[in-house]
Protein backbone atom coordinates (compact mmCIF):
# COMPACT_ATOMS: atom_id res chain seq x y z
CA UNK A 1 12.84 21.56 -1.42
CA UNK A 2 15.32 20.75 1.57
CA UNK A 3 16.54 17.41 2.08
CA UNK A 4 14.99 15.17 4.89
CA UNK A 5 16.49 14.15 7.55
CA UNK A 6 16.89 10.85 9.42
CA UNK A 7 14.54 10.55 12.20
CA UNK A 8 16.51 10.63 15.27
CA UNK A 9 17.32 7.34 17.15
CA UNK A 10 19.75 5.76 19.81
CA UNK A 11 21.72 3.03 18.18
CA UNK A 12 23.00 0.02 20.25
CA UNK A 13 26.60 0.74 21.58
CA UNK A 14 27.86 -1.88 19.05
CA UNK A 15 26.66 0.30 16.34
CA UNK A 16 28.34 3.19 17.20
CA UNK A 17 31.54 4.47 15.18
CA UNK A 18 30.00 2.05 11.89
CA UNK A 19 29.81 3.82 8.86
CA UNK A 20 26.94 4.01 6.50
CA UNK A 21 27.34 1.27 4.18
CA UNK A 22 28.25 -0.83 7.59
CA UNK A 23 24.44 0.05 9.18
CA UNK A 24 23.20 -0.26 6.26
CA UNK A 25 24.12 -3.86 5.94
CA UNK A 26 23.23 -4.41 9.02
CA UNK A 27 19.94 -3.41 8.14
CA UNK A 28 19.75 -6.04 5.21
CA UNK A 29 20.85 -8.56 7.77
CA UNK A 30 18.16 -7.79 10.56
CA UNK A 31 15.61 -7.97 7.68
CA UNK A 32 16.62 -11.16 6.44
CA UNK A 33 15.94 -12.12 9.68
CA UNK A 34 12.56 -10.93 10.45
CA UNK A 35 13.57 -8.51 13.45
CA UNK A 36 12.46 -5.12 11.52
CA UNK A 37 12.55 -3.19 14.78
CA UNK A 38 16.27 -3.30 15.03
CA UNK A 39 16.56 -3.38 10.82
CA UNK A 40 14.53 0.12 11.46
CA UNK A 41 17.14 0.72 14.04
CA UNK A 42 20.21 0.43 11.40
CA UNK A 43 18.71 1.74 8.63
CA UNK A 44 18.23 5.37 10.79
CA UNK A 45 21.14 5.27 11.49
CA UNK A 46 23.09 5.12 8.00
CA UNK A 47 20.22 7.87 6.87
CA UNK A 48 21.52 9.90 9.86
CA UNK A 49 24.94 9.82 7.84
CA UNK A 50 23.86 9.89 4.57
CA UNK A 51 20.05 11.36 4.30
CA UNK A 52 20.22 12.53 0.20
CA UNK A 53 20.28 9.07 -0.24
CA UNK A 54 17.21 8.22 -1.87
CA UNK A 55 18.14 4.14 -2.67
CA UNK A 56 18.86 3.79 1.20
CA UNK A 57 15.68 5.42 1.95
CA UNK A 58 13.56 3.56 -0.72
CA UNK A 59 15.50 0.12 1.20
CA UNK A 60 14.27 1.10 4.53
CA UNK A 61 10.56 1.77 3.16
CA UNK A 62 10.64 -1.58 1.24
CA UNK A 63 12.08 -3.44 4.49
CA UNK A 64 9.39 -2.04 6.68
CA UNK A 65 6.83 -3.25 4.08
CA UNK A 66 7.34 -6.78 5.04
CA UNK A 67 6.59 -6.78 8.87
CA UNK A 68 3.10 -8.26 9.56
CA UNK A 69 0.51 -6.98 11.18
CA UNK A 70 2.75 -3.96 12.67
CA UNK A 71 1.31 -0.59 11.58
CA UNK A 72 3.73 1.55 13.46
CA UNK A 73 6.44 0.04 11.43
CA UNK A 74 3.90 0.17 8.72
CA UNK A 75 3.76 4.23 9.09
CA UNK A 76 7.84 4.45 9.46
CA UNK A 77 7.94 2.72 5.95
CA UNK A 78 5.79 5.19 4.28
CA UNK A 79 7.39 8.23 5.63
CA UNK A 80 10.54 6.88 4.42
CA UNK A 81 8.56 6.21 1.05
CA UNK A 82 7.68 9.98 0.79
CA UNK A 83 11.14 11.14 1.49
CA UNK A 84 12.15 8.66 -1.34
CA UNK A 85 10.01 10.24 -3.53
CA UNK A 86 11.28 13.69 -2.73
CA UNK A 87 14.52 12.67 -3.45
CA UNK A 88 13.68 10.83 -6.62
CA UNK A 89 15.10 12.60 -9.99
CA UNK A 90 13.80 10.11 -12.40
CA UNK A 91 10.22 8.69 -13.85
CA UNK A 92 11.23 5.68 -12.50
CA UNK A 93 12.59 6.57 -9.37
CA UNK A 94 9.34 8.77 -8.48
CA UNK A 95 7.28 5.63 -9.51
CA UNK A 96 9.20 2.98 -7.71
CA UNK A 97 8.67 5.32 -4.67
CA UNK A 98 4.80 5.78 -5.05
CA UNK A 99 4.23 2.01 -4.94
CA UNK A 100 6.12 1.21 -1.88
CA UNK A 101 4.39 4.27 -0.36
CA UNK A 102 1.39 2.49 -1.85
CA UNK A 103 2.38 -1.06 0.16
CA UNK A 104 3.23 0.96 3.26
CA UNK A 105 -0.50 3.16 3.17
CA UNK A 106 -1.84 -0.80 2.73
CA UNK A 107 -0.31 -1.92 6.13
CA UNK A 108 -1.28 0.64 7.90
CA UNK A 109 -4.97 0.30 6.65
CA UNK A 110 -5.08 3.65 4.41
CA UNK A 111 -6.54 1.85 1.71
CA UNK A 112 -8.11 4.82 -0.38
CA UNK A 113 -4.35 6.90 0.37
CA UNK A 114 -2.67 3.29 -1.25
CA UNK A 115 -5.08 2.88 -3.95
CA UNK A 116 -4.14 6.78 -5.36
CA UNK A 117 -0.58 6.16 -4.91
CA UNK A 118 -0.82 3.15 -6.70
CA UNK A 119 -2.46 4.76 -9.32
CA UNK A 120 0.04 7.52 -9.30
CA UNK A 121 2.72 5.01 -9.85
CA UNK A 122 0.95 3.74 -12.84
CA UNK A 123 0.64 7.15 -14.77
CA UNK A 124 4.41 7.55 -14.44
CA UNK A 125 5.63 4.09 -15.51
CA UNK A 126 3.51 0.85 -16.42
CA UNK A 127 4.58 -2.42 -14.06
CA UNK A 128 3.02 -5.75 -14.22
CA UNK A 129 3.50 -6.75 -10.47
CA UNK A 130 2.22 -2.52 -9.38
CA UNK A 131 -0.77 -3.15 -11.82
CA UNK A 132 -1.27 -6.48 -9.85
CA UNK A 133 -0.93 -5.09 -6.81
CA UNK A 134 -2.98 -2.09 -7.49
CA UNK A 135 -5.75 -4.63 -8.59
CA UNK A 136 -5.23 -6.31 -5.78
CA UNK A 137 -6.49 -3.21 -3.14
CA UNK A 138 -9.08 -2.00 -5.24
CA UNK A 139 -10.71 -5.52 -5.24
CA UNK A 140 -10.51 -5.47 -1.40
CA UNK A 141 -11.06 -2.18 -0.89
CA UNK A 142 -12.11 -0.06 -3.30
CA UNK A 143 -15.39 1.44 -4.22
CA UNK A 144 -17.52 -1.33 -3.74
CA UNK A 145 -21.12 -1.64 -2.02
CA UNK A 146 -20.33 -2.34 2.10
CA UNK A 147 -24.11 -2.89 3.64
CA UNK A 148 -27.56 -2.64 2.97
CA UNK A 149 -30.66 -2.23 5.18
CA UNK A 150 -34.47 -2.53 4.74
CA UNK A 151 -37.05 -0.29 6.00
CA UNK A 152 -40.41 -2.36 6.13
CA UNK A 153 -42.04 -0.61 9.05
CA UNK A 154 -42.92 2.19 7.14
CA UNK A 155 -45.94 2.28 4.87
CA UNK A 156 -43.90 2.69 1.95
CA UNK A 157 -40.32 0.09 2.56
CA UNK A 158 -37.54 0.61 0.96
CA UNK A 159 -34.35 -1.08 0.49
CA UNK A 160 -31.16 0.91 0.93
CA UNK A 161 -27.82 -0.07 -0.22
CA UNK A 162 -24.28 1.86 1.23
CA UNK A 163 -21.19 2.08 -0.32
CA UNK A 164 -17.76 2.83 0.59
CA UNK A 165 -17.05 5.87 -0.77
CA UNK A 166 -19.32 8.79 -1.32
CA UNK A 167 -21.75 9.21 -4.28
CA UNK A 168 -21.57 12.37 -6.96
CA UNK A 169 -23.40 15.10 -5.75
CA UNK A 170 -24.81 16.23 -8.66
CA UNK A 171 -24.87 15.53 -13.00
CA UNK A 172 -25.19 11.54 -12.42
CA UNK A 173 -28.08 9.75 -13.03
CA UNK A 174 -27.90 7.11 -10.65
CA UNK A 175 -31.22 5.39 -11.59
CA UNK A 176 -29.81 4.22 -15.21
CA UNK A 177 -27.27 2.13 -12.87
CA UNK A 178 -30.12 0.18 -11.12
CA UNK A 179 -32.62 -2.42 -11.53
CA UNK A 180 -35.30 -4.11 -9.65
CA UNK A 181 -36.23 -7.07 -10.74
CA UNK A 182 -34.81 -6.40 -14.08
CA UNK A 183 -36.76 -3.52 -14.46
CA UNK A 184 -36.26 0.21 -13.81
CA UNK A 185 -37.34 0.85 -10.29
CA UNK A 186 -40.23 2.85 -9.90
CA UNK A 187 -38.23 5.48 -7.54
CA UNK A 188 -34.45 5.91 -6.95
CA UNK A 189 -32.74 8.34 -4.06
CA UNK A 190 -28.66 8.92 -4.49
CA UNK A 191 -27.09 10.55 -1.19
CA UNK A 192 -23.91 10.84 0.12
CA UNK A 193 -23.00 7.18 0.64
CA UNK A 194 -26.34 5.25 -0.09
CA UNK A 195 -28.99 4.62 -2.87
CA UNK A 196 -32.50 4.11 -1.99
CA UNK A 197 -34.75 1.70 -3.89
CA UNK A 198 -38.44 3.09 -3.04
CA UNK A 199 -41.67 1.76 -4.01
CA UNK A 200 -41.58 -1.87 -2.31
CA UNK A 201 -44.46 -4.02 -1.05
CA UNK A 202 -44.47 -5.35 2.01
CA UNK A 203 -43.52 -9.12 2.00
CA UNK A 204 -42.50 -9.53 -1.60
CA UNK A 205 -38.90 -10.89 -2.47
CA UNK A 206 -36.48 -8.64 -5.29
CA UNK A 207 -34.02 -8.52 -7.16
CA UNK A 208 -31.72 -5.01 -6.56
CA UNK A 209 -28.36 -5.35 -9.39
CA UNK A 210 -26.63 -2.63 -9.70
CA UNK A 211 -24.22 -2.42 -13.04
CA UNK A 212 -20.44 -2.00 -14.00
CA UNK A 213 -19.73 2.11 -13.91
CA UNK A 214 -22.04 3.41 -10.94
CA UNK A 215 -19.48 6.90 -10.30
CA UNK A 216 -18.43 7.52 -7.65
CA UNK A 217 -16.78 10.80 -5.70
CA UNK A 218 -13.64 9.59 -6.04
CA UNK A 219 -13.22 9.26 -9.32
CA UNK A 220 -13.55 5.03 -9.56
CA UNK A 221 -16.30 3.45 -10.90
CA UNK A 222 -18.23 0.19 -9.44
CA UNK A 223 -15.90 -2.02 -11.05
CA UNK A 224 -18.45 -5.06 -11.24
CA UNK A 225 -21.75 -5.65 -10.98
CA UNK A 226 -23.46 -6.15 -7.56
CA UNK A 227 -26.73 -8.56 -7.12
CA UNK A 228 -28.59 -8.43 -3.79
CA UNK A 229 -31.96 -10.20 -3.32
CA UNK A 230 -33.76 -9.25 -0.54
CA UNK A 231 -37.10 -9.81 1.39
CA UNK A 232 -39.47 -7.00 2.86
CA UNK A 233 -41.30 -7.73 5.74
CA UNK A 234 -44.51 -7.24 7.08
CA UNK A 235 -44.57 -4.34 9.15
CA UNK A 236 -44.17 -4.79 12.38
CA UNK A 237 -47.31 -5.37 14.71
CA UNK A 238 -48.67 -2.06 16.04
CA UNK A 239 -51.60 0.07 17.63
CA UNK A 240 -51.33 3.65 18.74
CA UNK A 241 -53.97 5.76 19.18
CA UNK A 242 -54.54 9.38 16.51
CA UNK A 243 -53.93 11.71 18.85
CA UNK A 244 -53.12 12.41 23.04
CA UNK A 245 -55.05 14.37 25.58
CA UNK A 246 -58.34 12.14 25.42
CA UNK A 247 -60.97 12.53 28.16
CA UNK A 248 -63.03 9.20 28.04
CA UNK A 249 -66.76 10.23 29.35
CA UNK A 250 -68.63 9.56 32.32
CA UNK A 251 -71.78 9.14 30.56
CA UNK A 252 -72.18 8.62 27.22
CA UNK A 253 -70.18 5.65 25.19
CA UNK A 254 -68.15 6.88 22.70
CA UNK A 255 -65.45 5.53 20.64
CA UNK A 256 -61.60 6.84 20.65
CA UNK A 257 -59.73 6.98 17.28
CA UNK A 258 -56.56 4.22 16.73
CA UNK A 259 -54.79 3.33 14.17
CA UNK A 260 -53.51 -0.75 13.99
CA UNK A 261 -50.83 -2.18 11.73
CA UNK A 262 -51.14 -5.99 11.00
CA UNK A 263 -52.78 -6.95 14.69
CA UNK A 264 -52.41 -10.44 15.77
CA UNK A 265 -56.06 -10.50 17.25
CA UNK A 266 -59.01 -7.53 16.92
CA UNK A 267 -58.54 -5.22 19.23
C-alpha cells in the first residue's frame, strides 16, 4: 500500500523554511490554544515533510478531535485517522487509530461509521476509556426505537413503532420481542425500519414494551427495553357515499347508499 501524502496547503510566510519537528510544535501550540484552523495549518505542513509518520498523523487526528461543533475540521481529523491506521504496524497502533477515527466519524455526525470503528478498536485491544466511549455513542445513537405513529382512522388501528436502523429481513421472529399489555399481541408486522402492532380498538389505552435483544440489520441488538403507552382514537368523523355516478330521480323517492363513521348528529 503506498504511503499518503500530506494534503496540500499554503503555510503562513513565517512558517516557511521550519522543519518538521518545528511545525509540528507549532501545531501543539495552536492547539493548546484553541485555534485548530491554523494547528491544521502546521500540522500539514510537517506531514508534507515527513508523511510515513504515523505518530504525527495520529497527533493531527487527535487535535482536530477537540474543535467543537466544526465538522469540516471534524472530516480532516478522520482522514488523518485513516492514514494513521494505514501506517500503523502494531495491534496497538491500528487500535489507537480506529478510536480517534471513531471520535472524528462522531463530530462529523457519522454515528453508525463511529460506532463500527469503535468496535473495531475493541476487537484489537481492550481500553477502559474506548469501551466508555464506545458506550457512550451507542447509548445516543445506536439501534434504538426513534418514533412511533398510530393509525386510528382505519377500521382496524394499529400502532407502529420505527427504529433507527433497519430490521432482519428474514429468520427473526420479531413477535417473541413484543408485548401488548403484557401479553402476546394478537398480530405483529416486521419491515424494513418499523414493527406494527395490529389488532387495536379504537379508544382503548396499551401498553407496547419491547425487550432487551430485538436484532437488528446491523448486527446490534436493542440494548434495553423500550415501554410506550399509547392511546387510539376514535376514528375520525366521516360520511362518504358507496359509490359515484348517482342519478337522483325525478319521480320516485329513493334512497342513495352512504357509509358514516362516528357522526356528530344523524345525517
Amino acid at each position: 500500500m503506498p504511503a499518503p501524502s500530506a494534503t496540500t496547503c499554503r503555510l503562513p510566510a513565517s512558517t516557511h523554511g521550519q522543519g518538521t519537528e518545528s511545525l509540528a510544535s507549532l501545531g501543539r501550540i495552536e492547539t493548546a490554544s484553541s485555534r485548530f484552523d491554523q494547528a491544521l495549518i502546521a500540522f500539514k505542513g510537517a506531514l508534507s515533510l515527513a508523511p510515513d509518520d504515523y505518530y504525527l498523523w495520529i497527533e493531527t487526528a487527535e487535535s482536530m478531535t477537540r474543535a467543537v461543533n466544526n465538522s469540516y475540521l471534524a472530516g480532516q481529523g478522520a482522514l488523518a485517522a485513516i492514514n494513521a491506521y494505514q501506517l500503523s504496524r502494531t495491534t496497538e497502533t491500528r487500535a489507537r487509530a480506529l478510536a480517534v477515527l471513531a471520535e472524528t466519524l462522531d463530530k462529523s455526525s457519522n454515528y453508525r461509521a463511529g460506532i463500527n470503528a469503535y468496535k473495531a478498536s475493541l476487537a484489537l485491544k481492550e481500553d477502559v476509556a474506548v469501551r466508555s466511549a464506545y458506550l457512550g455513542l451507542r447509548a445516543r445513537q445506536g439501534f434504538r426505537v426513534v418514533n412511533h405513529t398510530i393509525d386510528s382512522d382505519s377500521a382496524s388501528p394499529r400502532a407502529c413503532v420505527e427504529f433507527s436502523e433497519p430490521l432482519v429481513k428474514s429468520g427473526a421472529d420479531y413477535a417473541s420481542f413484543v408485548t401488548l399489555d403484557g401479553a402476546a399481541p394478537k398480530a405483529v408486522e416486521a419491515k424494513d425500519r418499523q414493527i406494527c402492532v395490529e389488532g387495536l380498538t379504537h379508544g382503548q389505552r396499551y401498553k407496547i414494551a419491547f425487550r432487551p435483544g430485538l436484532p437488528s440489520a446491523v448486527d446490534e441488538p436493542l440494548e434495553s427495553a423500550v415501554d410506550l403507552d399509547i392511546y387510539v382514537q376514535d376514528r375520525a368523523a366521516m360520511v362518504r357515499f358507496t359509490g359515484d355516478g348517482f342519478v337522483l330521480p325525478g319521480s320516485v323517492r329513493r334512497g342513495i347508499p352512504i357509509v358514516s363513521v362516528n357522526p356528530t348528529a344523524p345525517t
